[in-house]
C-alpha atoms as a PDB file:
ATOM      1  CA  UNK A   1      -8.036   4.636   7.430  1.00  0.00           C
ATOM      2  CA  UNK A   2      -5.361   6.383   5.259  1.00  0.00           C
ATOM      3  CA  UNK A   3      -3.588   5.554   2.800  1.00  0.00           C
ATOM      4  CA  UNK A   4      -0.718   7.061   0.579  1.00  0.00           C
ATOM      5  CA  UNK A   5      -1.524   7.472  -3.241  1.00  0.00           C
ATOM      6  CA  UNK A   6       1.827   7.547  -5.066  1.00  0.00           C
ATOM      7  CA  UNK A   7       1.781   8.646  -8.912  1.00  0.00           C
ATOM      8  CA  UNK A   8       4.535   5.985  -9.744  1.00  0.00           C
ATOM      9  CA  UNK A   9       1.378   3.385  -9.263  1.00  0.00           C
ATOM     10  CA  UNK A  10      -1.208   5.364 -10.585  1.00  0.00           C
ATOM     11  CA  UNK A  11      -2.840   3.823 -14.044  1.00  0.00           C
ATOM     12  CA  UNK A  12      -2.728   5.114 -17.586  1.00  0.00           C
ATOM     13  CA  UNK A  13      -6.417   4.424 -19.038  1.00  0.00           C
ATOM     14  CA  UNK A  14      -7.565   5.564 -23.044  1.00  0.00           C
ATOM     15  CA  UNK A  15     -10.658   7.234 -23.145  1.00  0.00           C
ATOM     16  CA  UNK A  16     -13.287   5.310 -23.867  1.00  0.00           C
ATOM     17  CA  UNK A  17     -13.794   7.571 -27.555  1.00  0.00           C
ATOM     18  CA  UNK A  18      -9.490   7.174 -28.392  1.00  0.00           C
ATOM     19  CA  UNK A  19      -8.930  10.635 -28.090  1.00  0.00           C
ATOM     20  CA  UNK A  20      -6.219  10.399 -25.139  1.00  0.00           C
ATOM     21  CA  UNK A  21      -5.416   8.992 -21.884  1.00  0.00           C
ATOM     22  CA  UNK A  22      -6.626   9.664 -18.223  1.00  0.00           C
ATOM     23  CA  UNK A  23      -4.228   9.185 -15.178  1.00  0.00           C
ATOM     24  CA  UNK A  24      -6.388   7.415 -13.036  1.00  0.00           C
ATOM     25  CA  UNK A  25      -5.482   8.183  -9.408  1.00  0.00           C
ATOM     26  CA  UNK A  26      -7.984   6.477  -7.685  1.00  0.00           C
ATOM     27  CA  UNK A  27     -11.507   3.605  -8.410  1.00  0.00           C
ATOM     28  CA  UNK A  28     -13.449   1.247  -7.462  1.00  0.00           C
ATOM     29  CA  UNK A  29     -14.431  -0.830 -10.026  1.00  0.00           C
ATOM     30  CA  UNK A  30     -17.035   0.822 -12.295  1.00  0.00           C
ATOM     31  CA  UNK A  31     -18.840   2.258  -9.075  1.00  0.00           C
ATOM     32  CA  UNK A  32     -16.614   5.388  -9.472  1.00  0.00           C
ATOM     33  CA  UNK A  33     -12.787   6.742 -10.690  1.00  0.00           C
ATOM     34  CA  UNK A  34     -10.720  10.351  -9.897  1.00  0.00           C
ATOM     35  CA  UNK A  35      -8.236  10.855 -12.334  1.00  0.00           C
ATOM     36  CA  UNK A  36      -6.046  14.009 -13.968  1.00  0.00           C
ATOM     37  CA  UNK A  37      -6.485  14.544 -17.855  1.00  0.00           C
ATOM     38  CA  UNK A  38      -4.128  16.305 -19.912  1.00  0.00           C
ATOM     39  CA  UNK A  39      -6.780  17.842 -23.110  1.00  0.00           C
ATOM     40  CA  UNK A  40      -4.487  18.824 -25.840  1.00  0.00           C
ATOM     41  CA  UNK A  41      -6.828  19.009 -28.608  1.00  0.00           C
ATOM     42  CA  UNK A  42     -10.537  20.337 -28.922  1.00  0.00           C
ATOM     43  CA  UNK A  43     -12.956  17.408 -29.171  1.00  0.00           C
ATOM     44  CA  UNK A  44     -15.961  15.068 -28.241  1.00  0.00           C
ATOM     45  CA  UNK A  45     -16.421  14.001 -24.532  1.00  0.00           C
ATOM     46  CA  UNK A  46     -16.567  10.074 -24.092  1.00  0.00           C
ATOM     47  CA  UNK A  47     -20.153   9.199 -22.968  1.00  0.00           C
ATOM     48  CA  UNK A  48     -20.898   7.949 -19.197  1.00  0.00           C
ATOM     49  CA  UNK A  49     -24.663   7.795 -19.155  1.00  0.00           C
ATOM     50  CA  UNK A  50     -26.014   6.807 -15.719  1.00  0.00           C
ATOM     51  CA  UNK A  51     -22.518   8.265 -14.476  1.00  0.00           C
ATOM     52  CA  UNK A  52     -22.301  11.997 -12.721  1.00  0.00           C
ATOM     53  CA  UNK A  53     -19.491  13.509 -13.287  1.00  0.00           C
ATOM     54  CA  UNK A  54     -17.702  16.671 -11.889  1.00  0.00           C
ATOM     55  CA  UNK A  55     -14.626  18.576 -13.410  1.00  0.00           C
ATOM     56  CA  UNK A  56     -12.387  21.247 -12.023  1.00  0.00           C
ATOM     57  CA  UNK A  57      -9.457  22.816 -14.158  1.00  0.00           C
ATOM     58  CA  UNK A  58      -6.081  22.716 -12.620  1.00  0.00           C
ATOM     59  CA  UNK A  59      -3.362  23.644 -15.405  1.00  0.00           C
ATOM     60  CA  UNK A  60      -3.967  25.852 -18.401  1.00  0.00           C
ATOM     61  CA  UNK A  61      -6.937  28.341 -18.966  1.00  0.00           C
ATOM     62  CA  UNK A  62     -10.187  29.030 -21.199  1.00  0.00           C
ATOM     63  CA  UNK A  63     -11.432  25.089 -21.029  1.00  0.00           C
ATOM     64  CA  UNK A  64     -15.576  25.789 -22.387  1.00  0.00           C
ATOM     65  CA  UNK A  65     -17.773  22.398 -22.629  1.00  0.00           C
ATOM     66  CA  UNK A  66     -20.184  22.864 -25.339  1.00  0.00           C
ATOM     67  CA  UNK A  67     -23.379  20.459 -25.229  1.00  0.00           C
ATOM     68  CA  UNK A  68     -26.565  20.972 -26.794  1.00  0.00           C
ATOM     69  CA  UNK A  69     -28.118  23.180 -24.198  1.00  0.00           C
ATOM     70  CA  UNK A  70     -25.212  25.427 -24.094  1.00  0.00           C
ATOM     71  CA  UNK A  71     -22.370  26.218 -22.581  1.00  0.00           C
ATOM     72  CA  UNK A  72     -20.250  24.562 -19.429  1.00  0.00           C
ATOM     73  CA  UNK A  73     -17.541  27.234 -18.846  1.00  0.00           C
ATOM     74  CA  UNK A  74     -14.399  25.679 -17.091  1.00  0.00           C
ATOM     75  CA  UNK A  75     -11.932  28.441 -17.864  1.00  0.00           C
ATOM     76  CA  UNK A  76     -11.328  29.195 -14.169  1.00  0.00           C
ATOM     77  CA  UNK A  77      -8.379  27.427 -12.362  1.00  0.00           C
ATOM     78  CA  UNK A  78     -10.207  25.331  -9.240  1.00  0.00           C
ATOM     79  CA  UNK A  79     -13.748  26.115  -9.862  1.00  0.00           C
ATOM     80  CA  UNK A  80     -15.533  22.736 -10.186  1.00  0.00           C
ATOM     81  CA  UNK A  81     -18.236  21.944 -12.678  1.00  0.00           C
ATOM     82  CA  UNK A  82     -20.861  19.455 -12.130  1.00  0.00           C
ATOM     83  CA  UNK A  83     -23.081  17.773 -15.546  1.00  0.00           C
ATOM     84  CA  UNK A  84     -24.400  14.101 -16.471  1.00  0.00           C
ATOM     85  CA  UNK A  85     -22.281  11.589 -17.976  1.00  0.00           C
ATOM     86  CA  UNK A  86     -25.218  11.490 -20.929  1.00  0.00           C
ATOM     87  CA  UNK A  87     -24.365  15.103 -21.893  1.00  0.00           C
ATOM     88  CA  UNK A  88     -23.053  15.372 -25.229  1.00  0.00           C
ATOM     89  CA  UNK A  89     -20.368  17.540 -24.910  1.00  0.00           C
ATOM     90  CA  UNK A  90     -17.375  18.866 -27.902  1.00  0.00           C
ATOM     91  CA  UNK A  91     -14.787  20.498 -25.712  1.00  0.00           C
ATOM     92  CA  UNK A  92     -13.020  24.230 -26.727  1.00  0.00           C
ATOM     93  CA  UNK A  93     -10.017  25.199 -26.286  1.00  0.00           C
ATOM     94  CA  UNK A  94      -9.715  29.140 -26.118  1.00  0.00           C
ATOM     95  CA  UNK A  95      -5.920  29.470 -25.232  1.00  0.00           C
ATOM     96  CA  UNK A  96      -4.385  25.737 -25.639  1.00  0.00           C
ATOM     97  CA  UNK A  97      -3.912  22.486 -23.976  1.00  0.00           C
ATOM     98  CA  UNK A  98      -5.533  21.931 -19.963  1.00  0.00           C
ATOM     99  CA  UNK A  99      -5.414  19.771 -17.438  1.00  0.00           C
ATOM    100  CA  UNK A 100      -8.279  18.583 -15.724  1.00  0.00           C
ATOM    101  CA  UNK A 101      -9.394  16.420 -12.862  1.00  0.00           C
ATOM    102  CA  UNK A 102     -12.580  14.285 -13.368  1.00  0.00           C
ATOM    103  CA  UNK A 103     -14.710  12.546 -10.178  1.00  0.00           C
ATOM    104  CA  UNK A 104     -16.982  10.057 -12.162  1.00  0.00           C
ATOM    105  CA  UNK A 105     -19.432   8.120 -10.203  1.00  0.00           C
ATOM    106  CA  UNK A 106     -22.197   5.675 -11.167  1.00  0.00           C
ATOM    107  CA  UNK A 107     -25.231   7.791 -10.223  1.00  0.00           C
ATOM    108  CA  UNK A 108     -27.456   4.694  -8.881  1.00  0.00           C
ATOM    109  CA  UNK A 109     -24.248   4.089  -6.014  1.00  0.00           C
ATOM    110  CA  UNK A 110     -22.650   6.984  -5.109  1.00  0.00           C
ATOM    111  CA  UNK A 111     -23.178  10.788  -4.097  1.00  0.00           C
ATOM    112  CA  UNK A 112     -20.072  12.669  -5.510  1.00  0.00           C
ATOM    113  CA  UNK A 113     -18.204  16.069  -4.397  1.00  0.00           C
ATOM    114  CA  UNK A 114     -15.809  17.891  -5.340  1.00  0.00           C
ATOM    115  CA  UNK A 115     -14.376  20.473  -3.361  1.00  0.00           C
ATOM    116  CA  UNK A 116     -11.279  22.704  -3.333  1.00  0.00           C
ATOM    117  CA  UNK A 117     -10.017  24.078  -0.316  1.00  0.00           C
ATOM    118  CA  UNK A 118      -6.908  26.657   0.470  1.00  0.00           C
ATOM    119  CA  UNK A 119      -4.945  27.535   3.501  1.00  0.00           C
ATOM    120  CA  UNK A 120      -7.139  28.229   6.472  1.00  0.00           C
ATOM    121  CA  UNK A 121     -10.218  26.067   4.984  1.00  0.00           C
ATOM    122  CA  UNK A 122     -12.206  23.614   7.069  1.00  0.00           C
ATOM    123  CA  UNK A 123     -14.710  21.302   5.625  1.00  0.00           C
ATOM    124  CA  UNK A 124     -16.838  18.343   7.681  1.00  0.00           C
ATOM    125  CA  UNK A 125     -17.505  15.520   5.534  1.00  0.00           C
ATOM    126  CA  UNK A 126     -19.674  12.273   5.602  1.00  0.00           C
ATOM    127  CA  UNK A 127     -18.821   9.332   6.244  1.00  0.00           C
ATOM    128  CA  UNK A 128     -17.470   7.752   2.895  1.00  0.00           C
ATOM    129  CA  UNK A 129     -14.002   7.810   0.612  1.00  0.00           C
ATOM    130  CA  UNK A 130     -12.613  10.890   0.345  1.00  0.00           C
ATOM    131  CA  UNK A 131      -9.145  11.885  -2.338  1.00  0.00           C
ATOM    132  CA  UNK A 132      -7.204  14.413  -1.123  1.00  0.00           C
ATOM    133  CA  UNK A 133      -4.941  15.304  -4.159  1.00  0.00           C
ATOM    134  CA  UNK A 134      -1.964  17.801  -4.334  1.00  0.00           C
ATOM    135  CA  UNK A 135      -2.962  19.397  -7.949  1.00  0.00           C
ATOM    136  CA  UNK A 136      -0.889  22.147  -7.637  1.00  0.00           C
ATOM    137  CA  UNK A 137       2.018  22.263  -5.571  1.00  0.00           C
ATOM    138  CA  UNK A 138       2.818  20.722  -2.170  1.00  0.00           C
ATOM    139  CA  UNK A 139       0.204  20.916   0.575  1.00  0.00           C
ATOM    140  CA  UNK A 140      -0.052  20.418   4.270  1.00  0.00           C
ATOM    141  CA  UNK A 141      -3.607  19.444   5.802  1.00  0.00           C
ATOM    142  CA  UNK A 142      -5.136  17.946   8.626  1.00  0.00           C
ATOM    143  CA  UNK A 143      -7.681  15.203   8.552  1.00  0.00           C
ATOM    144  CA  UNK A 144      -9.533  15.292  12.500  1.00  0.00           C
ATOM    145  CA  UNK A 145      -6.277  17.223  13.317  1.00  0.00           C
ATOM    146  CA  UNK A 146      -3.822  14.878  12.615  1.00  0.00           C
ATOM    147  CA  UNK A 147      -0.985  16.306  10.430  1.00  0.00           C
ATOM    148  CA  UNK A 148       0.166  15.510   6.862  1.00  0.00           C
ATOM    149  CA  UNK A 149       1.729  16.761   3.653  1.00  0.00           C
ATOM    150  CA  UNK A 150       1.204  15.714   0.058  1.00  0.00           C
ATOM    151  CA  UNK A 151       3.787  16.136  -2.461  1.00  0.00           C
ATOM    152  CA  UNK A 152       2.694  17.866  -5.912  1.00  0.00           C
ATOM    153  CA  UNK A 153       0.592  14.931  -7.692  1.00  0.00           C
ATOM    154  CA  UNK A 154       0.302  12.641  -4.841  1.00  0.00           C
ATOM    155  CA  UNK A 155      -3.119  11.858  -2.641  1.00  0.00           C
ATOM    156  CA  UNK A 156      -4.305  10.469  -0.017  1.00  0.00           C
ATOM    157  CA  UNK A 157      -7.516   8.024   0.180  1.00  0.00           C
ATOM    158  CA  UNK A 158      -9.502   8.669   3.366  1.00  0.00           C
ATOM    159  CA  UNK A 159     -11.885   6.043   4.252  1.00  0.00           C
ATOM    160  CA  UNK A 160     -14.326   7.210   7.158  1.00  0.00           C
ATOM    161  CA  UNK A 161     -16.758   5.453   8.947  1.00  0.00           C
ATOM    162  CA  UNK A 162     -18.313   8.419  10.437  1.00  0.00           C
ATOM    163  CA  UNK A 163     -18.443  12.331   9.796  1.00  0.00           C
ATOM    164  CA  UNK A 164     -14.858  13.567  10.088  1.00  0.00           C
ATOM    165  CA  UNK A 165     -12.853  17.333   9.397  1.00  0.00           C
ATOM    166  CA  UNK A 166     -10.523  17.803   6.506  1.00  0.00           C
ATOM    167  CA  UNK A 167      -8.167  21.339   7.473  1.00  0.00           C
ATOM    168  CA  UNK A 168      -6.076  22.307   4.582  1.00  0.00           C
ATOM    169  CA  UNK A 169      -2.894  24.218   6.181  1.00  0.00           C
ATOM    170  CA  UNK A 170      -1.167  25.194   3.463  1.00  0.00           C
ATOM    171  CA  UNK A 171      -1.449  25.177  -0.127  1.00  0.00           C
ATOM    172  CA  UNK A 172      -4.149  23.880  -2.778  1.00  0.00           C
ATOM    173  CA  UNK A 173      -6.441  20.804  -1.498  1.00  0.00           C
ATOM    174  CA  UNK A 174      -8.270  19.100  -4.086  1.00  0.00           C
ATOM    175  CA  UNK A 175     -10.615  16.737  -2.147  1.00  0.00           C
ATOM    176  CA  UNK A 176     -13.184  14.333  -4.105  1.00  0.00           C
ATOM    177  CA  UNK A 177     -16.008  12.822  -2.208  1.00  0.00           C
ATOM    178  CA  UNK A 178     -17.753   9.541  -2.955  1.00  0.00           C
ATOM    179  CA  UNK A 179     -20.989   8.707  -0.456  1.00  0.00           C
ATOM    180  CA  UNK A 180     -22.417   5.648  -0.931  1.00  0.00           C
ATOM    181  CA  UNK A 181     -26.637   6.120  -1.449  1.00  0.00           C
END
């Protein structure tokens, strides 16, 4: 099943520590969320222990995640970033304000992915929910060859009941996974 994620519905949520607002694109509940997040201003990360969460950058540059271990370098456009929702974490910003999109998931109920894929990329995934979100630009992609296009900012939630094939034809796919254990 498919369905049609149009940003005129998606919801405006606070952070959970007040320091700005997530776009939340997609959830279920508090099993798991994708969402887009403006970060204008360096700061602590909202804790989500017993959550995994994975970030990938898609507007701005030099996003760095410090936590006590070190640190999380997100400064590269589309290269996802995996840590635990217990990390404590002060984000940096080297050369002003990002965007980001986050895949949350409650660690005890789902498997998470995040995945980016360009023009000519194939990728088989599990049964499960699957976003496909436009994060930069329009895109054309395939899901077990059936055409479609996404608009900048809009997604698509793909509910499979067994493994399927995501193509992306054109563009910049942004595809979050959620697997139920």
């Amino acid at each position: 099943m498919i369905t049609r994620l149009d940003p005129s519905q998606y919801r405006r949520t606070p952070w959970k520590n007040g320091g700005g607002v997530t776009v939340d694109i997609a959830e279920q509940g508090d099993v798991w969320r994708f969402g887009r997040t403006p970060i204008t201003a360096a700061g602590p990360f909202s804790d989500y222990s017993g959550f995994d969460r994975l970030q990938v950058l898609v507007a701005g540059r030099g996003l760095v995640l410090d936590t006590p271990d070190g640190e999380i370098d997100v400064r590269t456009p589309f290269k996802p970033v995996r840590f635990t929702g217990e990390t404590r974490i002060v984000s940096r910003l080297e050369a002003g304000p990002v965007e980001v999109v986050n895949l949350i998931g409650a660690r005890d109920k789902v498997r998470l992915a995040l995945d980016v894929l360009t023009a000519g990329s194939t990728l088989n995934i599990e049964a499960g929910t699957h976003l496909a979100y436009a994060a930069h630009g329009d895109l054309t992609l395939e899901v077990d060859g059936a055409p479609l296009d996404l608009a900048l900012d809009h997604a698509l939630r793909v509910e499979t009941s067994s493994p399927s094939m995501i193509a992306c034809t054109g563009g910049v796919l942004l595809l979050g996974s959620v697997i139920c254990v």
